[in-house]
N, C-alpha and C. Protein backbone atom coordinates (compact mmCIF):
# COMPACT_ATOMS: atom_id res chain seq x y z
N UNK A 1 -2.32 8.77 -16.56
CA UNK A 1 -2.47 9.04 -15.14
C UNK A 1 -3.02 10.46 -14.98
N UNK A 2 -4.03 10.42 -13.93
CA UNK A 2 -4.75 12.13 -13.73
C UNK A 2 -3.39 13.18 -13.12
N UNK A 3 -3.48 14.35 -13.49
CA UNK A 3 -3.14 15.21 -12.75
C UNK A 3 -2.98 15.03 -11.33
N UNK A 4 -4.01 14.84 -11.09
CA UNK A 4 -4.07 14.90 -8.89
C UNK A 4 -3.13 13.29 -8.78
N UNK A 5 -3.11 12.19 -9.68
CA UNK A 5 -1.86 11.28 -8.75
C UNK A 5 -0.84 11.74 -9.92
N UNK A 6 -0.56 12.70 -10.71
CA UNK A 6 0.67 12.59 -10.88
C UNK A 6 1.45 13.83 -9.56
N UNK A 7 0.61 14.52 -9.39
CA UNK A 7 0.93 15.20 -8.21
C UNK A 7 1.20 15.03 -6.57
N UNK A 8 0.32 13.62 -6.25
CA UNK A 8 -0.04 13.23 -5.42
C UNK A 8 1.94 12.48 -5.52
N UNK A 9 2.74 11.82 -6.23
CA UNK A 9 3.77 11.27 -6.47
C UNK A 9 4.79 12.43 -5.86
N UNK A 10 4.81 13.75 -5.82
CA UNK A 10 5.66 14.62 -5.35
C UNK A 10 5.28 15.12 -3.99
N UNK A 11 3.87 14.64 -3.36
CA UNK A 11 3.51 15.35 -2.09
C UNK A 11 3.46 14.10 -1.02
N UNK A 12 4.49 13.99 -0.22
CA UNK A 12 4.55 13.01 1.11
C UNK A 12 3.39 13.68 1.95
N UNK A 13 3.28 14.42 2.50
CA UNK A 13 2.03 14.80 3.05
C UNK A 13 0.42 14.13 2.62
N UNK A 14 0.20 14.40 1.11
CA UNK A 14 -0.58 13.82 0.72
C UNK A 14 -0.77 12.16 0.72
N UNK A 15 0.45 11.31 0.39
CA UNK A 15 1.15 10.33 -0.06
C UNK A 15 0.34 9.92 1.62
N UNK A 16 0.85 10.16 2.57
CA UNK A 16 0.49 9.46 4.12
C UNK A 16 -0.83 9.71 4.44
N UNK A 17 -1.53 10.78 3.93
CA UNK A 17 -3.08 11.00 4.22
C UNK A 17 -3.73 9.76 3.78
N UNK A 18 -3.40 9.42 2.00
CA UNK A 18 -3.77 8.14 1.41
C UNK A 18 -3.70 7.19 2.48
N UNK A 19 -2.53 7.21 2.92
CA UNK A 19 -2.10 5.71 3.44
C UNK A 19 -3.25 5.67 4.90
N UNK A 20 -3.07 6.58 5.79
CA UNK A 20 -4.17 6.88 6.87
C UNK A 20 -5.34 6.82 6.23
N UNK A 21 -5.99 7.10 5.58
CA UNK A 21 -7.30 6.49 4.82
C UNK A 21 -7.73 5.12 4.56
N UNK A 22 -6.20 4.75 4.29
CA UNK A 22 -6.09 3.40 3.83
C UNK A 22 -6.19 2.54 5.12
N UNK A 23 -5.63 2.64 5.79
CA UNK A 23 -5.37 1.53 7.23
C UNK A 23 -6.39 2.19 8.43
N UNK A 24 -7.00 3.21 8.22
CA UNK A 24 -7.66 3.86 9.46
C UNK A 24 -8.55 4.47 9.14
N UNK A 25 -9.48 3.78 8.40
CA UNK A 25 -11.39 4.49 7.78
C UNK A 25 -11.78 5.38 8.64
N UNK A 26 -11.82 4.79 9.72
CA UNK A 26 -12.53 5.62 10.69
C UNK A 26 -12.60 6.56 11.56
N UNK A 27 -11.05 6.85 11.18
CA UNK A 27 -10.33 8.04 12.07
C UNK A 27 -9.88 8.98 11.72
N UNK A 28 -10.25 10.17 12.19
CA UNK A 28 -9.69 11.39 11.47
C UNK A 28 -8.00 11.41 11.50
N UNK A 29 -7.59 11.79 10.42
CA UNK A 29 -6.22 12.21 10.28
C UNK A 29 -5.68 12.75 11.34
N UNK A 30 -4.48 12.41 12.31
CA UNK A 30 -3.51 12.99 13.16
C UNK A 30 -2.53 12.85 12.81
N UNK A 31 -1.23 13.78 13.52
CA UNK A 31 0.41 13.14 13.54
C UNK A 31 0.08 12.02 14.07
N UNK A 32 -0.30 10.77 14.68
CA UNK A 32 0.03 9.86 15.08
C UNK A 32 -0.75 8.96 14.04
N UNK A 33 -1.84 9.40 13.90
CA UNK A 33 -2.28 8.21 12.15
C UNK A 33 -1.33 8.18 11.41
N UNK A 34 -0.96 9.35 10.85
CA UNK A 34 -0.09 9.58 9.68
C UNK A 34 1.04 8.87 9.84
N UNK A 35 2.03 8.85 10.66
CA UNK A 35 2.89 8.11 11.57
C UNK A 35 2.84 6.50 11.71
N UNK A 36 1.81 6.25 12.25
CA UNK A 36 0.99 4.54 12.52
C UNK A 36 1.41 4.06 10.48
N UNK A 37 0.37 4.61 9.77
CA UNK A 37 0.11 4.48 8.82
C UNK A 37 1.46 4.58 7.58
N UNK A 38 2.37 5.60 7.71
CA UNK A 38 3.49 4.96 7.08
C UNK A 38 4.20 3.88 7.77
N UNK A 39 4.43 3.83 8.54
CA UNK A 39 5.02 2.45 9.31
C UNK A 39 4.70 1.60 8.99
N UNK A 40 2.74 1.25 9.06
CA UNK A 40 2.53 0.06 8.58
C UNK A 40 2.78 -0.08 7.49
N UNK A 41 2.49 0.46 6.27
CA UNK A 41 3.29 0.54 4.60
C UNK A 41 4.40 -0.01 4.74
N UNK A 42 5.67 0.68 5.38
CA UNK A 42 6.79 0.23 5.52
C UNK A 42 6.94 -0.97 5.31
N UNK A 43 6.36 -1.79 7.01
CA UNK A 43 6.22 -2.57 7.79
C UNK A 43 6.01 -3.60 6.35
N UNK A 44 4.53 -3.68 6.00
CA UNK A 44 4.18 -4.23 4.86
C UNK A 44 5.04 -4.43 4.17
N UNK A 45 5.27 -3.96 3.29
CA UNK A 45 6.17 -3.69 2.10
C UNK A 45 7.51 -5.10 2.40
N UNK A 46 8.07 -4.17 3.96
CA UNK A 46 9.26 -5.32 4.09
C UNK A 46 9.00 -6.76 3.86
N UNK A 47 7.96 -7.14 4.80
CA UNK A 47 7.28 -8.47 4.96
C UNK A 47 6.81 -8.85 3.37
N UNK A 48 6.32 -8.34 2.34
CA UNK A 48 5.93 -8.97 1.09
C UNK A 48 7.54 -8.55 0.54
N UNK A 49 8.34 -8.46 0.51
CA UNK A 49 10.07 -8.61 0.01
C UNK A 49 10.40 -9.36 0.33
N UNK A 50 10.11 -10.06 1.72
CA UNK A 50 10.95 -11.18 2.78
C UNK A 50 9.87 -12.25 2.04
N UNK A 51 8.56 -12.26 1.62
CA UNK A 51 7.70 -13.53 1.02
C UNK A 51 8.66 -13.66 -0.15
N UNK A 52 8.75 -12.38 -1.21
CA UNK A 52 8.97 -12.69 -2.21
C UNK A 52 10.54 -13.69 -2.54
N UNK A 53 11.29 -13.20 -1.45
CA UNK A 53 12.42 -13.52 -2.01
C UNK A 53 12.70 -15.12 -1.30
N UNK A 54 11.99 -15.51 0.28
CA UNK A 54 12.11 -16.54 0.42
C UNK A 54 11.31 -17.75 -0.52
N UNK A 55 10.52 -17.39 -1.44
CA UNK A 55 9.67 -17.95 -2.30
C UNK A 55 10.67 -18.25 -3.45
N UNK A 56 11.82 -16.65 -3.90
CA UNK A 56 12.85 -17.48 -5.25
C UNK A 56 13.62 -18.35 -4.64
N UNK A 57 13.85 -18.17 -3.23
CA UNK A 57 15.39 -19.19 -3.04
C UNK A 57 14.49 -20.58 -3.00
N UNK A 58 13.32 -20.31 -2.17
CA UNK A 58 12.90 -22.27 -2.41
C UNK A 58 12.78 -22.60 -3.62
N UNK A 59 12.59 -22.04 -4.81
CA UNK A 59 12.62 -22.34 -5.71
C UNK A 59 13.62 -22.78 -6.23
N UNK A 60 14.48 -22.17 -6.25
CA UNK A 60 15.92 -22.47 -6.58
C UNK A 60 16.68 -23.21 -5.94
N UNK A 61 16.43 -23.63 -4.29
CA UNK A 61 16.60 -24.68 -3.76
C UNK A 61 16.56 -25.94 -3.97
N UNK A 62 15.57 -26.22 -5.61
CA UNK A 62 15.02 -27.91 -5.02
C UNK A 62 15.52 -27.73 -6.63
């Protein structure tokens, strides 16, 4: 792993710029991108946990 993401792993600041890059190409960085943009991560994240795990129980259901 480079230097800049093993660093990038200790800087939340940086860590949410990514993410605002990520969900919002076209918009310059604000408190309210930055904001929008961890949320949606969050947001994400929860929703692919709630796939994953309703996916083992049907499994294990039948």
């Amino acid at each position: 792993m480079s230097r800049a993401a093993e660093r990038l792993k200790e800087n939340s600041l940086g860590q949410a710029l990514v993410l605002a890059r990520l969900f919002f190409k076209d918009e310059n960085p604000s408190e309210q991108t930055l904001a929008d943009a961890v949320w949606l991560y969050g947001d994400l994240l929860e929703n692919m946990s709630n796939a994953v795990n309703n996916g083992i129980a049907k499994a294990f259901k039948e």
